[in-house]
N, C-alpha and C. Protein backbone atom coordinates (compact mmCIF):
# COMPACT_ATOMS: atom_id res chain seq x y z
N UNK A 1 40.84 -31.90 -65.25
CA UNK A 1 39.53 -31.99 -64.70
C UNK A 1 39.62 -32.10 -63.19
N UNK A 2 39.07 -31.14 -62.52
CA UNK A 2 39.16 -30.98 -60.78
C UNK A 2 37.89 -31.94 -60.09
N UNK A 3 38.20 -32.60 -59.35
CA UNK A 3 36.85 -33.46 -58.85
C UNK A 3 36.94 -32.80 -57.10
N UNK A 4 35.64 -32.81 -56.92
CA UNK A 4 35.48 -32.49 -55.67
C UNK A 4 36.06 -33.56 -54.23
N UNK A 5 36.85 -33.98 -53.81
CA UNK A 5 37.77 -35.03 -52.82
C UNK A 5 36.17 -35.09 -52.05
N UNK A 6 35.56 -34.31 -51.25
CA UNK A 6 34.79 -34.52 -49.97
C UNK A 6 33.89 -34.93 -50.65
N UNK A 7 33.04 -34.92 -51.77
CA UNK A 7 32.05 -35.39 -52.30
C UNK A 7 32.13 -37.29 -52.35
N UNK A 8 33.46 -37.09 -53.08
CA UNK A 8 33.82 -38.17 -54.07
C UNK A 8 34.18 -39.32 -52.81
N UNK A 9 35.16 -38.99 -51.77
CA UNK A 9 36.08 -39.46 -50.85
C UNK A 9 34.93 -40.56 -50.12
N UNK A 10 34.47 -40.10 -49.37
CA UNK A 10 33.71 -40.31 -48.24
C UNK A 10 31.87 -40.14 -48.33
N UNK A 11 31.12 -40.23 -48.90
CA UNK A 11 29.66 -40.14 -48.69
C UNK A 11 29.37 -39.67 -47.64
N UNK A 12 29.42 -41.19 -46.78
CA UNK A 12 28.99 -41.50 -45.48
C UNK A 12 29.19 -40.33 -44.37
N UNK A 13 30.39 -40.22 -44.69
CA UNK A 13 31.17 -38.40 -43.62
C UNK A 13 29.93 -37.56 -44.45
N UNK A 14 30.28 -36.99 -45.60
CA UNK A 14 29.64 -36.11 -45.71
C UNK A 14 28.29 -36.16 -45.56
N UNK A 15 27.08 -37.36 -45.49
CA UNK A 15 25.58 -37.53 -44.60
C UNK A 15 25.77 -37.19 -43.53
N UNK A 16 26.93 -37.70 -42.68
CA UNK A 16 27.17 -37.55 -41.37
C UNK A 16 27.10 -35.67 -40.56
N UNK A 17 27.85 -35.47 -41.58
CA UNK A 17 27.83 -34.14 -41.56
C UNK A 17 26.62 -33.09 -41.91
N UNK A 18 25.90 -33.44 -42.47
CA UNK A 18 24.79 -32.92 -43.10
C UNK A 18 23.81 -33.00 -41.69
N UNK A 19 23.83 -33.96 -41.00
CA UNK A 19 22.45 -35.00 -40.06
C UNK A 19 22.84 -33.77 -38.75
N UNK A 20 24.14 -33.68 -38.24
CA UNK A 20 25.03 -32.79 -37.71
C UNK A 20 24.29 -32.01 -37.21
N UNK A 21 24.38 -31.12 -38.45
CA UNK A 21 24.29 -29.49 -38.73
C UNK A 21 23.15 -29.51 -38.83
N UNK A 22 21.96 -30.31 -39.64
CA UNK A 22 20.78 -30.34 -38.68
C UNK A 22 20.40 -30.19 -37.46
N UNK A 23 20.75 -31.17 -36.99
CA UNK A 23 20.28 -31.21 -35.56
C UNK A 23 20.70 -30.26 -34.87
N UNK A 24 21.64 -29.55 -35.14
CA UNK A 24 22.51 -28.43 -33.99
C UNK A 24 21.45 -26.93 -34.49
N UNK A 25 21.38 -27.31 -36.07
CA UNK A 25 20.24 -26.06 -35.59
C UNK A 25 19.25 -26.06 -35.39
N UNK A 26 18.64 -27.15 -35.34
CA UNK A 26 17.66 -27.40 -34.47
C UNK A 26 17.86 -27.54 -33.39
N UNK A 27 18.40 -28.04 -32.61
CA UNK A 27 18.51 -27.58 -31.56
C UNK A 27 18.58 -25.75 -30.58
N UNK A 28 19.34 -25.31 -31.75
CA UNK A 28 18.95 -23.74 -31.48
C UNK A 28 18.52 -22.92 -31.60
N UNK A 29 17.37 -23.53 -32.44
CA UNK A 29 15.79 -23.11 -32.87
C UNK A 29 15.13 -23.10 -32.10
N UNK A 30 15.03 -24.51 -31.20
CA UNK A 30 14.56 -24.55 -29.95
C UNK A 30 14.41 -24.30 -28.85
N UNK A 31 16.39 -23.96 -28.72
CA UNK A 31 16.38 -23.38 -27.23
C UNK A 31 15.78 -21.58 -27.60
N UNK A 32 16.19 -21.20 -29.13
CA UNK A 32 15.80 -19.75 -28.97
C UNK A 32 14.32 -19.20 -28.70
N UNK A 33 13.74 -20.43 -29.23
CA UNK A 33 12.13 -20.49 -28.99
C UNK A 33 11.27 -20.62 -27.68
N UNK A 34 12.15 -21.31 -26.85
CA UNK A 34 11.65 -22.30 -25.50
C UNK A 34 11.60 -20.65 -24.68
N UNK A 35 10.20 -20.89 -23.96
CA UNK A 35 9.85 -19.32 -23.41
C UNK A 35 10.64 -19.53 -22.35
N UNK A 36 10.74 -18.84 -21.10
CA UNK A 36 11.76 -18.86 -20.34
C UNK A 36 10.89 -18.81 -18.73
N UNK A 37 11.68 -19.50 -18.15
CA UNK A 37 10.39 -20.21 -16.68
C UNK A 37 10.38 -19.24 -15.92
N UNK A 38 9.00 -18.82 -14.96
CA UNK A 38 8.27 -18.01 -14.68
C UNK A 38 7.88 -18.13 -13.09
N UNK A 39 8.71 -17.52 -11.90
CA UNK A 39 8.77 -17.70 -10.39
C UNK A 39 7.00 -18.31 -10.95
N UNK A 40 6.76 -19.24 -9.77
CA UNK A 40 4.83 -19.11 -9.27
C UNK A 40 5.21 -18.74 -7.88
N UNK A 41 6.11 -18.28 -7.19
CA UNK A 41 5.71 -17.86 -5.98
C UNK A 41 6.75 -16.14 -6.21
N UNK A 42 6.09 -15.27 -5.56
CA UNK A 42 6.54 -14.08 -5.49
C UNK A 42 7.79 -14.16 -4.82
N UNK A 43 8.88 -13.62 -4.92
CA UNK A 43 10.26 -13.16 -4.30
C UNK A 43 9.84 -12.27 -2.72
N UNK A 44 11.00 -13.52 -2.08
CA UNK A 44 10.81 -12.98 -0.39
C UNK A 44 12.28 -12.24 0.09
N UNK A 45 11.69 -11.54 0.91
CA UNK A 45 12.97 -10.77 1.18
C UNK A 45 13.87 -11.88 1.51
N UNK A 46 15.32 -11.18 1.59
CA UNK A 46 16.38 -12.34 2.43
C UNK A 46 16.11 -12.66 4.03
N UNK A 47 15.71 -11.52 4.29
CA UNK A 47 15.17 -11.82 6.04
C UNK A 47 14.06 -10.74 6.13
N UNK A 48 12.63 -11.87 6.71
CA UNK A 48 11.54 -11.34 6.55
C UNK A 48 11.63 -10.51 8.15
N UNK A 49 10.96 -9.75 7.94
CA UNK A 49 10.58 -8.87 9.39
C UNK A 49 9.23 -9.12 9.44
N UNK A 50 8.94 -9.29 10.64
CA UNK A 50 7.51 -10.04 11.26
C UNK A 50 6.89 -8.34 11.77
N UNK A 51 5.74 -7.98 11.47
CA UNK A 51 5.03 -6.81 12.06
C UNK A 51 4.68 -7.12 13.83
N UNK A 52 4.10 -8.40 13.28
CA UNK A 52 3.69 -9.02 15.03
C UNK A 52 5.08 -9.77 15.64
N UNK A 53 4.81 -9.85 17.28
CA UNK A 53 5.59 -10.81 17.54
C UNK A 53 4.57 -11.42 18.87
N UNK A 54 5.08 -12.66 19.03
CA UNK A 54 4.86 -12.83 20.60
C UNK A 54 5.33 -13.11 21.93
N UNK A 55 4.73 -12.89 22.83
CA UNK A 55 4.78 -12.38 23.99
C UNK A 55 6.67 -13.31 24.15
N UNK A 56 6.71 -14.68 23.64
CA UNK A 56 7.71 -15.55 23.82
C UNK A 56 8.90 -14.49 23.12
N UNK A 57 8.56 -14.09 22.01
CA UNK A 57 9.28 -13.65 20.93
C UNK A 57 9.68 -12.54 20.92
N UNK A 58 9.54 -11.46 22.07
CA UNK A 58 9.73 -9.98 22.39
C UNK A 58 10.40 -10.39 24.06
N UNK A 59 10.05 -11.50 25.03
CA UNK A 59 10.86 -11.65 26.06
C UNK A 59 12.20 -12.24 25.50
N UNK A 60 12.62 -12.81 24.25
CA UNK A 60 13.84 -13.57 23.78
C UNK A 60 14.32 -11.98 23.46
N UNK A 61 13.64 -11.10 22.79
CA UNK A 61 14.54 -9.80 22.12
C UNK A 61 14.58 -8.96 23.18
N UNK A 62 14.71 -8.74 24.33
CA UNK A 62 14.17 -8.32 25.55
C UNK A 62 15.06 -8.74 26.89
N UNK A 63 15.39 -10.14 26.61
CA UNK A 63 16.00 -10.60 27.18
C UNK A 63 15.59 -10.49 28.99
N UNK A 64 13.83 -11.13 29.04
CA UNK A 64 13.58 -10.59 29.95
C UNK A 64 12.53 -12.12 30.14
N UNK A 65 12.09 -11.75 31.27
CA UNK A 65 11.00 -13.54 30.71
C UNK A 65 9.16 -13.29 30.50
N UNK A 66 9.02 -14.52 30.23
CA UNK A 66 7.63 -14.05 29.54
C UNK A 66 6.65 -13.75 30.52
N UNK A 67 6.97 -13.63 32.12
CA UNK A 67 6.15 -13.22 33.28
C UNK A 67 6.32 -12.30 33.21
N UNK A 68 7.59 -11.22 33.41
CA UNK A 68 7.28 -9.83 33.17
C UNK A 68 6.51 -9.34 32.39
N UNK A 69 6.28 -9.89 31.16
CA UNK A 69 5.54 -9.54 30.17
C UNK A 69 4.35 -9.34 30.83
N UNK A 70 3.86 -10.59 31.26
CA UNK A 70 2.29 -10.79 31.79
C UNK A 70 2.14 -9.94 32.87
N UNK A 71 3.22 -9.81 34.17
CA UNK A 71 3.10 -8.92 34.82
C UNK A 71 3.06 -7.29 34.54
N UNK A 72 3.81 -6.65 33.50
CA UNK A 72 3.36 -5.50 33.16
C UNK A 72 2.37 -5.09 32.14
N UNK A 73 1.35 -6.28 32.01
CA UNK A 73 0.45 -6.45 30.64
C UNK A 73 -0.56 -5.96 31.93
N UNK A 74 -0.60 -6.77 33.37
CA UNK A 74 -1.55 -6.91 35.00
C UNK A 74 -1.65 -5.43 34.94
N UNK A 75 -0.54 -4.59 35.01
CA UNK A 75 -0.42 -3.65 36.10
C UNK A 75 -0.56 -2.50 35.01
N UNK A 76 -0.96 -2.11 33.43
CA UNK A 76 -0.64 -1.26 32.56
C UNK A 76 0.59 -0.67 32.35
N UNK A 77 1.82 -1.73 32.78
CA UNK A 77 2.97 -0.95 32.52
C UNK A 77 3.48 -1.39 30.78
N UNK A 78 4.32 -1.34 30.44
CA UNK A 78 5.08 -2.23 29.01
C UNK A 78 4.51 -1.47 27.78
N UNK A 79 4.81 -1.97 26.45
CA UNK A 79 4.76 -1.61 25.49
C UNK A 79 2.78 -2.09 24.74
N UNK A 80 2.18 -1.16 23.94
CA UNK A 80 0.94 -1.38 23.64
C UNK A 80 1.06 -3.21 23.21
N UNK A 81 -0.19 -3.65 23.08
CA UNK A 81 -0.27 -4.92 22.91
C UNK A 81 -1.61 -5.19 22.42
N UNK A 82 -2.13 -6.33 21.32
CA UNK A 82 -3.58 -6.73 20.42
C UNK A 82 -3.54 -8.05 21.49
N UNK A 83 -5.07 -8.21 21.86
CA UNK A 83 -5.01 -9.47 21.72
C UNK A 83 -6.49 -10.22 20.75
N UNK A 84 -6.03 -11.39 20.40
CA UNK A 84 -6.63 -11.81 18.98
C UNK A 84 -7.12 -13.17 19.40
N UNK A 85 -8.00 -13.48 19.42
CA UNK A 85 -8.19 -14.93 19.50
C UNK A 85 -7.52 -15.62 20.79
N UNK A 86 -7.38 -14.99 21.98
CA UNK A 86 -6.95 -14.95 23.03
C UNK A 86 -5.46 -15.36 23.02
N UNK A 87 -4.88 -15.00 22.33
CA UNK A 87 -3.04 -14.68 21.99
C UNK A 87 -2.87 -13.20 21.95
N UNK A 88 -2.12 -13.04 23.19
CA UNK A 88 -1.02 -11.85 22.67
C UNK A 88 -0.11 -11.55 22.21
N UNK A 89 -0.45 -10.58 21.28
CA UNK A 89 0.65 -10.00 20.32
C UNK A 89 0.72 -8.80 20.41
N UNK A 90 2.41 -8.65 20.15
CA UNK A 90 2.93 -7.15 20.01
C UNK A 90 3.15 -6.72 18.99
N UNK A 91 2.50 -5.49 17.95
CA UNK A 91 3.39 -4.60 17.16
C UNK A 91 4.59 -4.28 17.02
N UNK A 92 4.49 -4.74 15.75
CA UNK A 92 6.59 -4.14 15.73
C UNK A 92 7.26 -2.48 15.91
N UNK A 93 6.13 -1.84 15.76
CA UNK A 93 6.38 -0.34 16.24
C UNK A 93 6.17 0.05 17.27
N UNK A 94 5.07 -0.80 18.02
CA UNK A 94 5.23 0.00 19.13
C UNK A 94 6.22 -0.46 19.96
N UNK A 95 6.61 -1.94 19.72
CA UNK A 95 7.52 -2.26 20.17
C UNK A 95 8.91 -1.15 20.42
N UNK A 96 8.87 -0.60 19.35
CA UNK A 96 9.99 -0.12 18.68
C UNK A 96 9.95 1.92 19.25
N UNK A 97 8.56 2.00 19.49
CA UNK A 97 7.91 3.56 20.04
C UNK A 97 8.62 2.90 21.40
N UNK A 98 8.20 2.19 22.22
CA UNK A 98 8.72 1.75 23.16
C UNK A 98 9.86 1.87 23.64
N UNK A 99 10.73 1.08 23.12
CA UNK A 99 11.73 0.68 22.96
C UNK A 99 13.12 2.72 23.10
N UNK A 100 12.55 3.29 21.90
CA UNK A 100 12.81 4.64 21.74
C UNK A 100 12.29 5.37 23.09
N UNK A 101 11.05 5.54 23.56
CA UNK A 101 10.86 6.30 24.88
C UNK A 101 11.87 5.81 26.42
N UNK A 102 11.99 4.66 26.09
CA UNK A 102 13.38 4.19 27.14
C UNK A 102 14.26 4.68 26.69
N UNK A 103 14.91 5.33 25.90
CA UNK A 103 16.17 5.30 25.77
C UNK A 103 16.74 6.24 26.52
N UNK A 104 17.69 6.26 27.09
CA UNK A 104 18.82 7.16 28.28
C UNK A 104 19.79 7.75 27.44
N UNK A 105 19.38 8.90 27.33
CA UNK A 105 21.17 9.52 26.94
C UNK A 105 21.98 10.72 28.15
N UNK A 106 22.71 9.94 28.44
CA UNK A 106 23.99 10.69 29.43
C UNK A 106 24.06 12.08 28.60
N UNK A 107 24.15 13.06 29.81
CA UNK A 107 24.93 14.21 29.68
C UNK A 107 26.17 14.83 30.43
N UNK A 108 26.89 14.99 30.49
CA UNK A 108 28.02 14.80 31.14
C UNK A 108 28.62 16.12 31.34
């Protein structure tokens, strides 16, 4: 007559074991169920590019100071420019139209 050892041996192990294997699949009932989290803010580039800049912020890329600015803003010289609420601001293209009509190329 063959008797079952794990039945017979131990109870307690084998509840133990039972409570276990419950919980573990429950547990992965749950995680398979659990919806999965959802940005609330939209994805930003790694480095934003600004359309506007100002007058501070184009003499730093410019490497020039922020009187020239004002002085060729006086006289209609420099790159197009908005002003808004009595701040000036520059476009990043025309900055950039600008920027391109200076350019010098040597011929040699």
């Amino acid at each position: 007559m063959a008797t079952n050892k794990t039945s017979s041996s131990n109870p307690r192990a084998e509840n133990m074991g039972d409570v276990l294997d419950a919980l573990s699949s429950g547990i992965a009932k749950t995680a398979a169920s659990k919806p999965k989290p959802q940005l609330l803010a939209p994805e930003v580039p790694a480095e934003a590019t600004r359309q506007l800049l100002t007058e501070i912020m184009l003499a730093d890329r410019w490497v020039c100071s922020v009187a020239r600015l004002q002085r060729w803003r006086t006289v209609g010289e420099g790159p197009q420019y908005l002003k808004i609420v009595g701040k000036v601001l520059y476009r990043l293209k025309d900055i950039e139209a600008y920027e391109e009509a200076c350019l010098i190329r040597k011929v040699f």
